[in-house]
C-alpha atoms as a PDB file:
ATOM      1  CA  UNK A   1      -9.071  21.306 -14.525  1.00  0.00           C
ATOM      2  CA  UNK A   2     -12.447  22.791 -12.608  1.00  0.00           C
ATOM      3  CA  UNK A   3     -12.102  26.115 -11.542  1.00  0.00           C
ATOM      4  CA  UNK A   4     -13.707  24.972  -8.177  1.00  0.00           C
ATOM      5  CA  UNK A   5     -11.083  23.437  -7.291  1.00  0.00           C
ATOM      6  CA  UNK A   6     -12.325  19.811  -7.852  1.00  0.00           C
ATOM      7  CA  UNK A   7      -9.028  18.617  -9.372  1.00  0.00           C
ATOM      8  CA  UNK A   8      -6.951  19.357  -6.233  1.00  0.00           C
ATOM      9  CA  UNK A   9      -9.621  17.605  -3.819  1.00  0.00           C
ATOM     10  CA  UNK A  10      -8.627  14.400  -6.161  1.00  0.00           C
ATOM     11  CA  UNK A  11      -5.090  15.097  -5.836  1.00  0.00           C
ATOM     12  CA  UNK A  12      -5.541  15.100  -2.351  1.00  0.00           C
ATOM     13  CA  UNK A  13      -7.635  11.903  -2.221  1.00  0.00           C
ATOM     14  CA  UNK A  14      -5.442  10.190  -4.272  1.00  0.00           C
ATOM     15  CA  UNK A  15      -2.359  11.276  -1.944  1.00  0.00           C
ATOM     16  CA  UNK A  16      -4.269  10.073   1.210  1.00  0.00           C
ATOM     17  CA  UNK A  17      -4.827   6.729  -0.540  1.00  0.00           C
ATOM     18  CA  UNK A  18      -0.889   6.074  -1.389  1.00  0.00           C
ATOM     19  CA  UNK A  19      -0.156   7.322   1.545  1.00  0.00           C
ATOM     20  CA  UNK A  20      -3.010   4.468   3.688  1.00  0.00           C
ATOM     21  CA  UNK A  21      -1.505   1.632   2.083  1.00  0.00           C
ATOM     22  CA  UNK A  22       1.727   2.691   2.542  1.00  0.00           C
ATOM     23  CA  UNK A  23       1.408   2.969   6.176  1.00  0.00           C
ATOM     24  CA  UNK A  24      -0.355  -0.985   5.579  1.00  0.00           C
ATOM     25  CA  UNK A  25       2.587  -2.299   3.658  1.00  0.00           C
ATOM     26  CA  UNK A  26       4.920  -1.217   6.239  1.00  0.00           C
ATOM     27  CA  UNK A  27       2.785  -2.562   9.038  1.00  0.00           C
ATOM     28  CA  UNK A  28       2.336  -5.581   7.723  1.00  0.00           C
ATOM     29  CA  UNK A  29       5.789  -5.923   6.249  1.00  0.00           C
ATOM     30  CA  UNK A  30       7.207  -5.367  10.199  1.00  0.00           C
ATOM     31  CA  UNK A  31       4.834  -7.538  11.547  1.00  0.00           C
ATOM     32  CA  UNK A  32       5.619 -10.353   9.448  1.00  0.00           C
ATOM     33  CA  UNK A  33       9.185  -9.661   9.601  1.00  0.00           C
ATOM     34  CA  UNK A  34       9.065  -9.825  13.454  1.00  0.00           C
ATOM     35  CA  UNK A  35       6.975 -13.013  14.144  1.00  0.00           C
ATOM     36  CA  UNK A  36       8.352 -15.233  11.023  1.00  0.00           C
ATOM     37  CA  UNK A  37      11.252 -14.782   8.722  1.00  0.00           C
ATOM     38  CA  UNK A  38      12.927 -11.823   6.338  1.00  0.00           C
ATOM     39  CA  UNK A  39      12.387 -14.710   3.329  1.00  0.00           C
ATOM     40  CA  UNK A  40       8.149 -14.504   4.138  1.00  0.00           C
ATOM     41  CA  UNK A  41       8.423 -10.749   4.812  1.00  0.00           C
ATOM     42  CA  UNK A  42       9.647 -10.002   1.239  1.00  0.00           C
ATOM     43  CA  UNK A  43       7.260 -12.128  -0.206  1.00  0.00           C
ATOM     44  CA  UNK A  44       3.952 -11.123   1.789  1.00  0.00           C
ATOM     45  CA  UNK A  45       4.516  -7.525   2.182  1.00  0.00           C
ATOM     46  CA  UNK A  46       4.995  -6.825  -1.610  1.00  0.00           C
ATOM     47  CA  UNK A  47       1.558  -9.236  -1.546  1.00  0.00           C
ATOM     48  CA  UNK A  48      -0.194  -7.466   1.569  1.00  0.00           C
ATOM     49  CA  UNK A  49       0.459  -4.102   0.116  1.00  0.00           C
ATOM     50  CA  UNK A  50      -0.898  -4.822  -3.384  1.00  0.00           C
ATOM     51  CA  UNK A  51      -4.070  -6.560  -1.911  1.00  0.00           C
ATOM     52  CA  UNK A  52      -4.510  -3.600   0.324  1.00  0.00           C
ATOM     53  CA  UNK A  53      -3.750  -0.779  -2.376  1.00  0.00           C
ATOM     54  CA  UNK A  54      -6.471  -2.607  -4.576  1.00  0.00           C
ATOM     55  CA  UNK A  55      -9.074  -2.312  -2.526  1.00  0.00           C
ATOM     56  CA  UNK A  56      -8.820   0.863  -1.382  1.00  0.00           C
ATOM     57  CA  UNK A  57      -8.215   2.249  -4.855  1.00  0.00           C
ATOM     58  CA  UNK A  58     -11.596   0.021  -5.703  1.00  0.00           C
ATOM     59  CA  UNK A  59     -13.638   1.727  -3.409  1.00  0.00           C
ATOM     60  CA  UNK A  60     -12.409   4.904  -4.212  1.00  0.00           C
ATOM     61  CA  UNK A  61     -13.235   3.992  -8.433  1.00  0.00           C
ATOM     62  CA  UNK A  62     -16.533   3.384  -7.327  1.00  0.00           C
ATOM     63  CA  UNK A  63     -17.234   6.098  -5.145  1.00  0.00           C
ATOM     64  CA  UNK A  64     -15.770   8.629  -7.413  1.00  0.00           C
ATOM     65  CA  UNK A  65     -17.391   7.115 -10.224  1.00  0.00           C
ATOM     66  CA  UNK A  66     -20.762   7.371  -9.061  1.00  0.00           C
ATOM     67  CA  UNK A  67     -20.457  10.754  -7.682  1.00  0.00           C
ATOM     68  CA  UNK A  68     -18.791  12.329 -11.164  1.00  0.00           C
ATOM     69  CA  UNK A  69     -21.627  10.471 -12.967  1.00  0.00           C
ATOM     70  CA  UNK A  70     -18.839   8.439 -14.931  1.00  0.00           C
ATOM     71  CA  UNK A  71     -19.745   5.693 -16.846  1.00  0.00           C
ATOM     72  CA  UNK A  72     -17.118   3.800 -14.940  1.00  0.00           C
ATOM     73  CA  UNK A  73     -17.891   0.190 -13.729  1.00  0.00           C
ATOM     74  CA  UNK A  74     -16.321  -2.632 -12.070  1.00  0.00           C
ATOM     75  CA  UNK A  75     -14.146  -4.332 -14.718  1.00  0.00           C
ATOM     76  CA  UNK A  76     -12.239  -0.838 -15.627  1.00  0.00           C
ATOM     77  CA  UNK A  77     -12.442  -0.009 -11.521  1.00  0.00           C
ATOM     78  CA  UNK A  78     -10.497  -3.196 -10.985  1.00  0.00           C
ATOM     79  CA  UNK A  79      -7.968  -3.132 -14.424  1.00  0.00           C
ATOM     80  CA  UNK A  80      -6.942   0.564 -13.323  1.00  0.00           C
ATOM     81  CA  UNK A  81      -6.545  -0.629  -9.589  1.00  0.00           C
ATOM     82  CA  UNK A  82      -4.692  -3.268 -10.290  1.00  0.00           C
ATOM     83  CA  UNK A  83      -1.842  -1.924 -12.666  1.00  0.00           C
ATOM     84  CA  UNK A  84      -1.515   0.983 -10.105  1.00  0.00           C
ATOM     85  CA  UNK A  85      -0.955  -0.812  -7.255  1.00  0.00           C
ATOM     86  CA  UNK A  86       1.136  -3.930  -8.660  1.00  0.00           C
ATOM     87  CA  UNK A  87       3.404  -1.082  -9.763  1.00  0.00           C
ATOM     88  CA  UNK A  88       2.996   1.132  -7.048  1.00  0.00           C
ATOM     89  CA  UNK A  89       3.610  -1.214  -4.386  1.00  0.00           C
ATOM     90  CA  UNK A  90       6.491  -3.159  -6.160  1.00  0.00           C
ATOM     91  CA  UNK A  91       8.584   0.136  -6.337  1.00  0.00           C
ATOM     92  CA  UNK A  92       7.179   0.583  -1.875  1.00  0.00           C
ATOM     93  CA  UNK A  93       8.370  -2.890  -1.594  1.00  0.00           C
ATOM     94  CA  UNK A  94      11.890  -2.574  -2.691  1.00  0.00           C
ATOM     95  CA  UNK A  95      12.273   1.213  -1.321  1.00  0.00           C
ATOM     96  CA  UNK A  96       9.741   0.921   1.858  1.00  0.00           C
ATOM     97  CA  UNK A  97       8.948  -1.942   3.206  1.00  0.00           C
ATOM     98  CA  UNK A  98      11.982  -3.790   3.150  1.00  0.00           C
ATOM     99  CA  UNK A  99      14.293  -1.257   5.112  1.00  0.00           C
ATOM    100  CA  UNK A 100      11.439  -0.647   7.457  1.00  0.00           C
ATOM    101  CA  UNK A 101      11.262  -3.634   8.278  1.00  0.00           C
ATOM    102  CA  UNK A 102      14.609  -4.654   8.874  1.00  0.00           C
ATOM    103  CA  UNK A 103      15.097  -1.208  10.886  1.00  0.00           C
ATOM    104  CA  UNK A 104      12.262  -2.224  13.465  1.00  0.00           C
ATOM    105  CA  UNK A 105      13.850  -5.510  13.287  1.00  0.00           C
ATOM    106  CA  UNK A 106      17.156  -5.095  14.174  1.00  0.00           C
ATOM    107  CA  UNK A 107      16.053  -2.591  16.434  1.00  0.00           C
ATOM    108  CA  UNK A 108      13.956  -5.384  18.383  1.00  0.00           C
ATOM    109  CA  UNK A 109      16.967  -7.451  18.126  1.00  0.00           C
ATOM    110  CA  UNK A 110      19.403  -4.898  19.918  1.00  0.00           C
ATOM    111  CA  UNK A 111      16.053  -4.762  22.385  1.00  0.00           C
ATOM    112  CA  UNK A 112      15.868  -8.390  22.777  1.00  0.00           C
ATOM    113  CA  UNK A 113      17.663 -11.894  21.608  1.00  0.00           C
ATOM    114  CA  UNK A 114      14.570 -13.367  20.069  1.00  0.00           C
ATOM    115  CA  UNK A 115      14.397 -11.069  17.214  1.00  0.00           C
ATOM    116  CA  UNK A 116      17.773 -12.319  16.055  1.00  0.00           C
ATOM    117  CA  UNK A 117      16.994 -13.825  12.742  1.00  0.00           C
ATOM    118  CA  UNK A 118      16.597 -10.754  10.933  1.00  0.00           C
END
C-alpha cells in the first residue's frame, strides 16, 4: 500500500476495466442474440467478452508497467490477461450476458414478431 494513495487509483482502474468489458459482453451478447440465434449468442458472447477483456487488460499491463518501472513484458502481460479474463468473463457469461440478452430479446419480441426465436 502507498500512502499516496496509488493503490486505490489501481483499484479504481481495475474496476473501470471490468466494468468496460462488461458493458462489451453484454452489447455484443444482445446484438448477436437479436440478429442470429440464442445457440451463436452463448457461444460468441462468452468469446467476444474474453477477446475484449484481453485487450483491454493488455493495454492496461503495458501502460502500468511502464509507468511503475516494472520489469513486466509482453509474455507475463498476456499470461495474466488471459487467465483473468477467461475466468472473469466465463462467470459474466453465465450470470450477465445470457439473461441480458434474453431480457432485450424477449422484450423485442413482445415489441415485434421477428424477434421470436429467442
Amino acid at each position: 500500500l502507498h500512502p499516496d494513495g496509488a493503490d486505490s487509483g489501481l483499484r479504481h482502474k481495475h474496476s473501470l476495466i471490468m466494468l468496460l468489458h462488461m458493458c462489451l459482453c453484454v452489447c455484443a451478447c444482445t446484438f448477436i442474440c437479436i440478429h442470429i440465434s440464442l445457440h451463436s449468442c452463448m457461444f460468441w458472447c462468452a468469446f467476444d467478452c474474453i477477446h475484449a477483456c484481453t485487450l483491454v487488460c493488455l493495454r492496461a499491463c503495458l501502460f502500468l508497467s511502464l509507468r511503475a518501472h516494472l520489469p513486466v513484458h509482453m509474455p507475463i502481460c498476456v499470461h495474466i490477461c488471459w487467465r483473468m479474463c477467461f475466468f472473469t468473463c466465463t462467470l459474466m457469461h453465465a450470470r450477465v450476458c445470457i439473461p441480458a440478452c434474453l431480457g432485450v430479446c424477449l422484450f423485442a419480441s413482445v415489441r415485434l414478431p421477428v424477434f421470436s426465436h429467442c
